[in-house]
Each structure stands twice: as structure tokens, then as C-alpha cells.
Protein backbone atom coordinates (compact mmCIF):
# COMPACT_ATOMS: atom_id res chain seq x y z
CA UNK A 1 -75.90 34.64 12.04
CA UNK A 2 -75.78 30.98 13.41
CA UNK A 3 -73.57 28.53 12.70
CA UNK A 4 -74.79 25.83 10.51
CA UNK A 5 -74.73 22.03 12.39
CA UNK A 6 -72.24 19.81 10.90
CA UNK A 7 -73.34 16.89 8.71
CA UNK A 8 -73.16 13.77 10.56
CA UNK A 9 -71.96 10.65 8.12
CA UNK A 10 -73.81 7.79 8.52
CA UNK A 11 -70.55 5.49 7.67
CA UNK A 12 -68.63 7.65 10.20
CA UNK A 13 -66.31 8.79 7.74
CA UNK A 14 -65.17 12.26 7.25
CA UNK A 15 -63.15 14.53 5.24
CA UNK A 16 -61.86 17.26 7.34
CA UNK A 17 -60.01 20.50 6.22
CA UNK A 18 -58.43 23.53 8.87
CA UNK A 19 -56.28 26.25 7.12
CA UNK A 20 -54.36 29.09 8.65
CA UNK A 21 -55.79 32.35 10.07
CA UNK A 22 -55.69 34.07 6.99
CA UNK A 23 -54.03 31.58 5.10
CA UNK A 24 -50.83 32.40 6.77
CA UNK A 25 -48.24 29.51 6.89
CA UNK A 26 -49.20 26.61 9.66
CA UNK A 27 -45.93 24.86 9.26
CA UNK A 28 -42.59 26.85 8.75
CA UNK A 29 -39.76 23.36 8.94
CA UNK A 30 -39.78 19.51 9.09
CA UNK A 31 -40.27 19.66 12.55
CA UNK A 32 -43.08 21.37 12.94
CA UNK A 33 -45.24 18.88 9.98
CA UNK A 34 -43.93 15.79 12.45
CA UNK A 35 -44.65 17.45 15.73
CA UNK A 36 -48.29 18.22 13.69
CA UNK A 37 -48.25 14.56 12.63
CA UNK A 38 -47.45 12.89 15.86
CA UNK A 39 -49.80 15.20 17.74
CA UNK A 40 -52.10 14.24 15.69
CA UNK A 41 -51.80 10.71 16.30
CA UNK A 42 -51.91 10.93 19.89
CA UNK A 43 -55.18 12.98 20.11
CA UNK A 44 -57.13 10.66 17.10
CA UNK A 45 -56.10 7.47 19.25
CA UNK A 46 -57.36 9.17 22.71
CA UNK A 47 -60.71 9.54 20.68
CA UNK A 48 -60.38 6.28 18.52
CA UNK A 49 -60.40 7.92 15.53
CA UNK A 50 -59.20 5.92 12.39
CA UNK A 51 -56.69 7.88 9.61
CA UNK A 52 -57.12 6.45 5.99
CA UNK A 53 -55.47 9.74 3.92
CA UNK A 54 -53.96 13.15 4.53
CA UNK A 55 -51.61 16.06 3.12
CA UNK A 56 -49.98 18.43 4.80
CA UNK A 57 -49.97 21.67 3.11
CA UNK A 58 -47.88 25.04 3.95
CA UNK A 59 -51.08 26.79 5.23
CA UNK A 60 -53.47 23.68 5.20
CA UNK A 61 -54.09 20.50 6.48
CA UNK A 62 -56.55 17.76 4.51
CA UNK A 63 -57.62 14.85 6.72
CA UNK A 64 -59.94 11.37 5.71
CA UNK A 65 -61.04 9.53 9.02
CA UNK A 66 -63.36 7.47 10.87
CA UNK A 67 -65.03 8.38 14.16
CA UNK A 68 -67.90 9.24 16.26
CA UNK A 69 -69.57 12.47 14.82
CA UNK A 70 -69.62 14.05 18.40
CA UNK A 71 -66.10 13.47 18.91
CA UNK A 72 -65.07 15.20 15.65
CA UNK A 73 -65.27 18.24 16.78
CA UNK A 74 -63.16 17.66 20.19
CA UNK A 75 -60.71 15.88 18.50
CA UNK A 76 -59.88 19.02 16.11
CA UNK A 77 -60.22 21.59 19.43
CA UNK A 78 -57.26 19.06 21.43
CA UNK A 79 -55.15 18.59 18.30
CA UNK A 80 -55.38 22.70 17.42
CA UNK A 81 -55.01 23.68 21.07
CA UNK A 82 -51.55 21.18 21.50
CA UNK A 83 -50.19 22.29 18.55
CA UNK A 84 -50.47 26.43 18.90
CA UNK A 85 -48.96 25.85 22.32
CA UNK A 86 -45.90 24.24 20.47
CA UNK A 87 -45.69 26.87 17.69
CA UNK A 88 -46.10 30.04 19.26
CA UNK A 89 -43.82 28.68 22.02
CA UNK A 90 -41.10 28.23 19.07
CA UNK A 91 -41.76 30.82 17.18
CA UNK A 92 -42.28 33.29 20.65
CA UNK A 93 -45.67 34.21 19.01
CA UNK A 94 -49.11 34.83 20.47
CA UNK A 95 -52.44 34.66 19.26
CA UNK A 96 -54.59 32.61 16.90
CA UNK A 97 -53.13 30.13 14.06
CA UNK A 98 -55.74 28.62 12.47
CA UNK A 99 -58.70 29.99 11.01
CA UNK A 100 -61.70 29.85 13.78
CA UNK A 101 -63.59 27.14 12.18
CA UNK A 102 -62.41 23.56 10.48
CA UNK A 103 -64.57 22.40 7.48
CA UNK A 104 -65.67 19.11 7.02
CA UNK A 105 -67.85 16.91 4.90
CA UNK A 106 -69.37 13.76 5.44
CA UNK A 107 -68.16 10.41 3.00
CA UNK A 108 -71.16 8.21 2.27
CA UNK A 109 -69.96 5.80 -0.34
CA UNK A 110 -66.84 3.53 -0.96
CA UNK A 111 -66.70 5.84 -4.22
CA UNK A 112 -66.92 8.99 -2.83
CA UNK A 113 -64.20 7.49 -0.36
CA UNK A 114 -61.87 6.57 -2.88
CA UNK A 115 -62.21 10.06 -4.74
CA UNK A 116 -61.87 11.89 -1.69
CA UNK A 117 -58.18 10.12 -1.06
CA UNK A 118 -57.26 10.96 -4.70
CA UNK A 119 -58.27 14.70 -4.35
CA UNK A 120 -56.30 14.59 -0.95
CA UNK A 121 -52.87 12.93 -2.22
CA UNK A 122 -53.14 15.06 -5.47
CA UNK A 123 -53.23 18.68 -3.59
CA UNK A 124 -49.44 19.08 -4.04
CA UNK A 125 -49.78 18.44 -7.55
CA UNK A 126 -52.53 21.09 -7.97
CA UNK A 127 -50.41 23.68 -5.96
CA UNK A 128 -47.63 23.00 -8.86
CA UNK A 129 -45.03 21.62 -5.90
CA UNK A 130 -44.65 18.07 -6.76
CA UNK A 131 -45.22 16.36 -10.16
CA UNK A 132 -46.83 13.65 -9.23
CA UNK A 133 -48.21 12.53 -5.51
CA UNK A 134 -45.44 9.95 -5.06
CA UNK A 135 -43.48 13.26 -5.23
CA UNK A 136 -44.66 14.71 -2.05
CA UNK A 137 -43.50 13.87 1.42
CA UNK A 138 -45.87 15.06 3.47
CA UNK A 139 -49.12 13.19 2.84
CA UNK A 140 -50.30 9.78 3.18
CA UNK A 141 -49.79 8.23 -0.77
CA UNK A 142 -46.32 6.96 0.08
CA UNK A 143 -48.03 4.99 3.04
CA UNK A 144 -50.17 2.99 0.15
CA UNK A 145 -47.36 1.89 -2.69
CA UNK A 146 -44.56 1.45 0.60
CA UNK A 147 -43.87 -0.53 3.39
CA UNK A 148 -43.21 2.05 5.98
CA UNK A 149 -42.41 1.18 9.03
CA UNK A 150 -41.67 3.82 12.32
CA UNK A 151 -43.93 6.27 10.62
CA UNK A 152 -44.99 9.41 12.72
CA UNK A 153 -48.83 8.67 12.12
CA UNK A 154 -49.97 5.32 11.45
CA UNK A 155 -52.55 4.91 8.01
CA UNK A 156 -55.17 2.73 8.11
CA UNK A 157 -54.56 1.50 4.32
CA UNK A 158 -55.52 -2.31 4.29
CA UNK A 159 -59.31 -1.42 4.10
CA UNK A 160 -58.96 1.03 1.22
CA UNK A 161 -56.57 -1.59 -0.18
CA UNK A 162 -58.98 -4.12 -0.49
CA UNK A 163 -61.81 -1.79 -2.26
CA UNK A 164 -59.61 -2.86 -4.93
CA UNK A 165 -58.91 -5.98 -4.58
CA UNK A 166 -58.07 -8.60 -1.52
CA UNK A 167 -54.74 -9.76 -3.58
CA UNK A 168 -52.60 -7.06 -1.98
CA UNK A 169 -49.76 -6.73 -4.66
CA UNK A 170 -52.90 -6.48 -7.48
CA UNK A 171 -54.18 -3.82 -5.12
CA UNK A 172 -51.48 -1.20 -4.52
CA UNK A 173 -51.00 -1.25 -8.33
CA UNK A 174 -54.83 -0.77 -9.00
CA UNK A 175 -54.54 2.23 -6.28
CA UNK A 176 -51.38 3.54 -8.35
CA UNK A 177 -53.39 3.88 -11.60
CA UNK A 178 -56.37 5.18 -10.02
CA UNK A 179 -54.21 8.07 -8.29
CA UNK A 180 -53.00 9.27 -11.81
CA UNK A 181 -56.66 9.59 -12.91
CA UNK A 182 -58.48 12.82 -12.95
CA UNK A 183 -62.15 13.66 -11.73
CA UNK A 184 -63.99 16.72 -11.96
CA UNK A 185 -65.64 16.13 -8.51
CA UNK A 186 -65.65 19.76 -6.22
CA UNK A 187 -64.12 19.02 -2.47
CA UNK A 188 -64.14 21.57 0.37
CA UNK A 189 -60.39 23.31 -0.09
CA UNK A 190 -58.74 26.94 1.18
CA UNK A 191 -60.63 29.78 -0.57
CA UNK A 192 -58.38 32.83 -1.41
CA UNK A 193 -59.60 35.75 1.16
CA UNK A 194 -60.13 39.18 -0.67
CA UNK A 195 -57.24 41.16 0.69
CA UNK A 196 -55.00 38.21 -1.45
CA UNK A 197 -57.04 38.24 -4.82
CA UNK A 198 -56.80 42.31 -4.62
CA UNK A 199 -52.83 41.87 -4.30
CA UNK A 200 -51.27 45.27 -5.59
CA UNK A 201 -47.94 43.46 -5.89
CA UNK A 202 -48.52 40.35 -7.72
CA UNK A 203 -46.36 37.70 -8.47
CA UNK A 204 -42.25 37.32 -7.78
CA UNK A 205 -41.14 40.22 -10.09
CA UNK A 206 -43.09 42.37 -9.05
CA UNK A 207 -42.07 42.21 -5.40
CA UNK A 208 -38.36 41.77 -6.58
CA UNK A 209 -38.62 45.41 -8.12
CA UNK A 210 -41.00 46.60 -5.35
CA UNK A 211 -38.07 45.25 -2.56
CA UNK A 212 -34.90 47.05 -4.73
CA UNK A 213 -36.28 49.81 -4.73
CA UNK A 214 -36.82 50.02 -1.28
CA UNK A 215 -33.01 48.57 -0.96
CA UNK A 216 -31.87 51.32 -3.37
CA UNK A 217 -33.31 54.10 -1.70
CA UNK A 218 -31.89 53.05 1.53
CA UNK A 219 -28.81 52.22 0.00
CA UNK A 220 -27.88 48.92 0.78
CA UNK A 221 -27.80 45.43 -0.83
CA UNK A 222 -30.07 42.59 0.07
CA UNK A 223 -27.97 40.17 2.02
CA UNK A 224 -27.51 42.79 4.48
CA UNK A 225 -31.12 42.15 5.66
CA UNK A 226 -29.78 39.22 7.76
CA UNK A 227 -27.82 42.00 9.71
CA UNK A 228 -28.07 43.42 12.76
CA UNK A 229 -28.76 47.47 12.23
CA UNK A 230 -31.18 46.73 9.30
CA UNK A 231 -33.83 44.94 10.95
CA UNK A 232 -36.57 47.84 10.60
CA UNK A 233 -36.02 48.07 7.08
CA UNK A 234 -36.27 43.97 6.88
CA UNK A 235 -39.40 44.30 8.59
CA UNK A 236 -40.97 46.74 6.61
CA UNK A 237 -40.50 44.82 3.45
CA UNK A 238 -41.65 41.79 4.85
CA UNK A 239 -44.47 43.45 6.32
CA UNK A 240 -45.34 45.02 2.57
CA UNK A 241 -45.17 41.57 1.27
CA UNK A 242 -47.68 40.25 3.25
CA UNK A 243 -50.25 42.27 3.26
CA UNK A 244 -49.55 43.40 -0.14
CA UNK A 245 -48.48 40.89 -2.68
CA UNK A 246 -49.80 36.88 -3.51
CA UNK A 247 -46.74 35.41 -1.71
CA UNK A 248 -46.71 33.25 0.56
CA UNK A 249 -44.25 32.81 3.64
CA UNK A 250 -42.14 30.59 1.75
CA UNK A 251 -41.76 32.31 -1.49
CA UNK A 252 -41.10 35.98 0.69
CA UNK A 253 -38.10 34.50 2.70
CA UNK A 254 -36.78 33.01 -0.76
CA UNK A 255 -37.07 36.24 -2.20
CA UNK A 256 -34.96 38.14 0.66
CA UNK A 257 -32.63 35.24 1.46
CA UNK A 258 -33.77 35.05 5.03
CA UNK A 259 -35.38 32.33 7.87
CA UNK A 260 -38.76 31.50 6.77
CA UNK A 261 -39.70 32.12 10.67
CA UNK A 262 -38.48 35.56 10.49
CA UNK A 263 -40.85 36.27 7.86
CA UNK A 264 -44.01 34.23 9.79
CA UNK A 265 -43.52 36.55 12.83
CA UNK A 266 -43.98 40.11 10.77
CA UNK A 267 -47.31 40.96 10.52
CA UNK A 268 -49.20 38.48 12.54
């Protein structure tokens, strides 16, 4: 079946979305969200695209920006393509990272704009991982109440400022209480593939009992998964908890005490 064309904005602004191949983890440290980041920033400027909001996610990436509609799709190949190279270089990896195809939708109207940045810097508060956007590192809302200066990825804020007003103190704090709002407007996010919403081990108990048991029948305790001599019994655990339970990269190496890369490499 073909490939539907992608909606071309007539204000050349867009909200863009790329996830992980099956919503595995994109980013596993610091450095890889800054090497994302500043990647990012060189391939956008090559194409003169403009960044107004973003959030990076463990397994997804949200983008606003302004561009030419023919470059959008180049500008998401060179940014994917640099940063693959980087991570399965690190993580001595191969194969695909992101899912084959980035979503995007177009932004017509200064209000559509605005609740599209507000959906954006609210996604860690959704996902339960900060309490309030402030809260979160890794997206663009400390960009708008801060003076930042030697940020990775530069934020092109003053025009979004000034949909508020043009007095730029009376603006930020207009942009503040606007943030803490809630809309019920549907964006384009990462939908749960079936494999994950059929998990036979759900939630952190349940793979706690599921992993001492294993443990137990082997006989050993769980910090001796960072040994050397155990590591086919680490890997089939990890590899049961990924195909098998709801959690994610993060949550398995908190579980077993180990490297969250460790975990990213099993069952790729």
C-alpha cells in the first residue's frame, strides 16, 4: 500500500515526531541526548530550519520547527543517519534505530502553535517523570522562563514570546501560566505496538518474581549478574524482559542493577 504524501503547512511550521524501532530506547546517557541535540543543530542550520520547542524522550523525540516542506524530509534522513552512526558505533550495535518512518503534522495557526509547544514541554509530565515541565531537562521549556546561554541547540523563543505579549518580562510569565493549563487537543505521539499491550509479565513485580525465580533456580543472587561467568543467564533475563514484560530499558537495568547499555544491546 502507498505511502500517504505529507501535509505541506502553509506557515512552514511543523510538528515532527520519530520514535525508536519498536519503541526501544533512542538515548541510553547524557551524552547521547547532547550528541542528539547538537547534531541536530548542525543539520537544521545546513537546511535553515528554525527550532521553537522540543522534548527528548527515552524512546522519542518531539520537534516544533520552521522550514521548507521539501527539506523536511532530508533534514530528518541527515540528522537519523549521523546519529545511528554515533550510537551503534558506542554501543558496537548494528542495524536500524528508529522506526522507518517520522510523523509529522502541519501547524496552521498561532493557536494551534502555542498548543502544540504546551503538548510538547508537558510529555514528561504525562509519562509520570517530572512533575511539572520546569522539572524536565531535556526539552525546550527551560529555554522560555531562563536565560541560557552555551546551550547545545539554540530555541527560537522571542517570536513565541511575543504571541503573548512584546513586554518580555509580562511574556515569559503569561507563557508560565499557559504551560500549567490543560487542553484536550489529540497530537501525533508513540502508539504502544501489540507485542507491548499483550505483555505476559506486566509491571515491576511481576518481573521481580519472574527474574528470582530464574536466580533461584540457578542458584545465585542478583548482583552477581554484573559478573563474569553469569553473562548467559543475564542475557536471558534481559532478553525475557523485553520481549515479554511493559518495561522499558531503563526500568529493566534498574531492576537487575546493571548498565542501561547492557540491557539496550540484548535483543535488538
Amino acid at each position: 500500500m502507498p505511502r500517504s504524501a505529507r501535509q505541506r503547512s502553509n506557515s512552514r511550521v511543523y510538528h515532527i515526531m520519530f520514535r525508536g524501532n519498536e519503541l526501544r530506547d533512542i538515548f541510553i546517557d547524557d551524552e547521547d541526548r547532547n550528541k542528539f541535540l547538537s547534531t541536530f543543530k548542525e543539520k537544521s542550520e545546513c537546511e535553515n530550519f528554525s527550532v521553537y520547542a522540543y522534548c527528548l524522550m527515552d524512546n522519542h523525540v518531539h520537534f516544533l520547527l520552521s522550514g521548507e516542506h521539501e527539506k523536511l524530509g532530508k533534514l530528518v534522513k541527515r540528522i537519523n543517519t549521523s546519529y545511528v552512526y554515533y550510537f551503534n558505533k558506542k554501543y558496537e550495535r548494528i542495524g536500524h534505530l528508529f522506526h522507518d518512518r517520522f510523523k509529522s503534522q502541519a501547524v496552521e495557526t498561532d493557536a494551534y502553535l502555542l498548543e502544540a509547544i504546551r503538548y510538547i514541554h508537558n510529555n514528561p509530565v504525562k509519562a509520570g517523570i517530572a512533575r511539572v515541565p520546569n522539572d524536565y531537562k531535556w526539552s525546550s521549556y527551560p529555554h522560555y522562563i531562563k536565560d541560557l546561554n552555551n546551550t547545545v541547540l539554540n530555541i527560537d523563543k522571542v517570536a513565541i514570546l511575543k504571541l503573548f505579549s512584546h513586554d518580555p518580562i509580562l511574556a515569559q510569565k503569561c507563557f508560565v501560566e499557559f504551560s500549567k493549563e490543560a487542553k484536550a487537543i489529540e497530537f501525533m505521539d508513540i502508539e504502544e505496538p501489540e507485542t507491548k499491550k499483550e505483555s505476559l509479565i506486566r509491571g515491576e513485580i511481576a518481573a521481580k518474581q519472574y527474574t528470582e525465580e530464574i536466580l533461584n533456580h540457578n542458584g545465585i543472587k542478583l548482583d552477581s549478574l554484573r559478573l563474569k561467568g553469569f553473562e548467559d543467564i543475564r542475557n536471558q533475563i534481559i532478553l525475557e524482559l523485553r520481549q515479554k514484560s511493559d518495561l522499558s530499558v531503563r526500568e529493566i537495568a534498574s531492576l537487575l542493577m546493571i548498565n542501561r547499555g547492557m540491557v539496550q544491546r540484548i535483543g535488538m
